[in-house]
C-alpha atoms as a PDB file:
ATOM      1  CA  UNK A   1       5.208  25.973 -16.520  1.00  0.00           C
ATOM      2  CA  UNK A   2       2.864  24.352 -14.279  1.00  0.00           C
ATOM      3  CA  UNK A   3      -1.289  24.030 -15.088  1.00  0.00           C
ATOM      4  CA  UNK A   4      -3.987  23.709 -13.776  1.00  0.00           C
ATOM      5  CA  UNK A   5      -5.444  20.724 -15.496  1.00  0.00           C
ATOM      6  CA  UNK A   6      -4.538  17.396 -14.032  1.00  0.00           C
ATOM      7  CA  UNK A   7      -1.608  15.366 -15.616  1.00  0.00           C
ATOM      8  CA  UNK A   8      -4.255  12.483 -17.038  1.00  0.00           C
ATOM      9  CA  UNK A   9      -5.960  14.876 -18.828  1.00  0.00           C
ATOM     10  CA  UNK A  10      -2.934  16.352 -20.390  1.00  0.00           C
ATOM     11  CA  UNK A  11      -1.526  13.330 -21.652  1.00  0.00           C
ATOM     12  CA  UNK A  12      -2.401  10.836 -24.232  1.00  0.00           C
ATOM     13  CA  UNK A  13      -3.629   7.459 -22.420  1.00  0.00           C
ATOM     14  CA  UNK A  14      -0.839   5.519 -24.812  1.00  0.00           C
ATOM     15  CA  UNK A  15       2.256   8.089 -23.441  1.00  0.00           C
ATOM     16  CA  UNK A  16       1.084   7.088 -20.120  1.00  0.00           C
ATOM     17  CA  UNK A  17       0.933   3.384 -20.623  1.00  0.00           C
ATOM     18  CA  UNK A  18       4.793   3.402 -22.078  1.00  0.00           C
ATOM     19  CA  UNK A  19       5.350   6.348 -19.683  1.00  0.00           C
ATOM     20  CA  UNK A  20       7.033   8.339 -22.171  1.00  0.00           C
ATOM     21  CA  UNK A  21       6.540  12.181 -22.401  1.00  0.00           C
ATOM     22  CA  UNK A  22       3.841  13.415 -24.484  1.00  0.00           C
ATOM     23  CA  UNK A  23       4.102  16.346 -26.481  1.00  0.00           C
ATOM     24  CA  UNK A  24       0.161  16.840 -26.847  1.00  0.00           C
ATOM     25  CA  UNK A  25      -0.509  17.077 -30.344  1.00  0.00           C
ATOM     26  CA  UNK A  26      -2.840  15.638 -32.110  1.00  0.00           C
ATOM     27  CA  UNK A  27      -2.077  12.571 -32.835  1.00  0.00           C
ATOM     28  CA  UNK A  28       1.469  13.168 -30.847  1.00  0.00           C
ATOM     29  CA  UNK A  29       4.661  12.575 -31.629  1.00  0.00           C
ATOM     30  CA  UNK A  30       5.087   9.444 -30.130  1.00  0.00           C
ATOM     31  CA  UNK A  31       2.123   7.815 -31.270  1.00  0.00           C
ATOM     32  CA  UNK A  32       2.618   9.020 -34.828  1.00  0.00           C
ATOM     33  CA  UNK A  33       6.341   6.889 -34.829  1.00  0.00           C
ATOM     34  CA  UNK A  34       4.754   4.103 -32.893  1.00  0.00           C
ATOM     35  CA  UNK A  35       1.691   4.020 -34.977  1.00  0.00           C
ATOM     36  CA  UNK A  36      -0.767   4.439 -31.939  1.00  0.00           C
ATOM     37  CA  UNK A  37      -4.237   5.275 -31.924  1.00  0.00           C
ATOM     38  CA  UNK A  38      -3.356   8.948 -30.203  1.00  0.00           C
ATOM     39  CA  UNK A  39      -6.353   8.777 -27.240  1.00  0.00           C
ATOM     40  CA  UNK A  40      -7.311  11.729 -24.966  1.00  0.00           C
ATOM     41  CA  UNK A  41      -8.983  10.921 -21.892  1.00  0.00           C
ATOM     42  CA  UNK A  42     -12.363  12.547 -21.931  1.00  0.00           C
ATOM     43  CA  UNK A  43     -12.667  12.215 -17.721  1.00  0.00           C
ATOM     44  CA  UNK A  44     -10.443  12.991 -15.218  1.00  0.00           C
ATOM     45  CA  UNK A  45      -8.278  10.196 -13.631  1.00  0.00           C
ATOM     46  CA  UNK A  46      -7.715   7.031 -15.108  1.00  0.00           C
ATOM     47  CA  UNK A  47      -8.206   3.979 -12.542  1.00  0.00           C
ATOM     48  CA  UNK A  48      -5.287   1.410 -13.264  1.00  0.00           C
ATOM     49  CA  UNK A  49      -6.818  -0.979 -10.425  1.00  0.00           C
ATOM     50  CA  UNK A  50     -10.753  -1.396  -9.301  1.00  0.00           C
ATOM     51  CA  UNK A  51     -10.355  -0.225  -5.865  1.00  0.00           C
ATOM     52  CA  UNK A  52      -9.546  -2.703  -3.007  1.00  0.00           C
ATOM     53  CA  UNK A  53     -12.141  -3.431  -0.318  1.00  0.00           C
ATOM     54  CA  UNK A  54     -10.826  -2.290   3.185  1.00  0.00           C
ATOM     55  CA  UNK A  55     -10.013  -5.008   5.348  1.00  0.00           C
ATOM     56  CA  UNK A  56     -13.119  -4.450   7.436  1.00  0.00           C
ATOM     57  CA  UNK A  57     -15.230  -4.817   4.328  1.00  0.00           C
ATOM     58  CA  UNK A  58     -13.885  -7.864   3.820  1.00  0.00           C
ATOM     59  CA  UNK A  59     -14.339  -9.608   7.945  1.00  0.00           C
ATOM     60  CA  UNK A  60     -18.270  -8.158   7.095  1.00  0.00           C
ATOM     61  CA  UNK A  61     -18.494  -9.938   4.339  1.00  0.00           C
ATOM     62  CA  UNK A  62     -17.124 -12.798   5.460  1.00  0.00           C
ATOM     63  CA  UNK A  63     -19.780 -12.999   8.933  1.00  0.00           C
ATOM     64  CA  UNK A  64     -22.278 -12.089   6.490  1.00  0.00           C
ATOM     65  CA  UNK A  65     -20.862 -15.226   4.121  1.00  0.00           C
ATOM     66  CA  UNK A  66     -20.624 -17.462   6.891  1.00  0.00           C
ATOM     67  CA  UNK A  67     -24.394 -16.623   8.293  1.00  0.00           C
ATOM     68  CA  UNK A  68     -25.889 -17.676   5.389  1.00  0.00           C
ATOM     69  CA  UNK A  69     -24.211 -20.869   5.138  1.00  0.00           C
ATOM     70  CA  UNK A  70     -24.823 -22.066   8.629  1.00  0.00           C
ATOM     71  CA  UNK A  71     -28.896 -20.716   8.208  1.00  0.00           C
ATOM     72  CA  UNK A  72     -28.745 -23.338   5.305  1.00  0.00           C
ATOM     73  CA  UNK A  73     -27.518 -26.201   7.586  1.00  0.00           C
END
């Protein structure tokens, strides 16, 4: 049965980290046998990684790094 809510929301953040199913009690299942804290999360997706600057980002920054060293010389 499919929903509407987003699969982060529907699932407890320490069922994701093991990547187990949850059963979305509260506490759940798992959690209760593992003895987990049983966490919701309260906003929508969880970010495993800050997000990665685009390569361009990263040649700017570098001219911009680069500039300010040879203005100090």
């Amino acid at each position: 049965m499919p929903s509407d809510e987003p699969a982060a929301l529907r699932n407890c953040i320490s069922c994701k980290e093991r990547k187990v199913r949850c059963d979305r009690r509260l506490p759940c299942s798992n959690c209760t046998k593992a003895d987990r804290d049983c966490v919701f999360p309260t906003t929508g997706r969880i970010l495993r990684h800050p997000r990665r600057m685009r390569l361009e980002d990263v040649v700017n920054h570098l001219h911009v790094c680069e500039y300010r060293k040879n203005s100090r010389d």
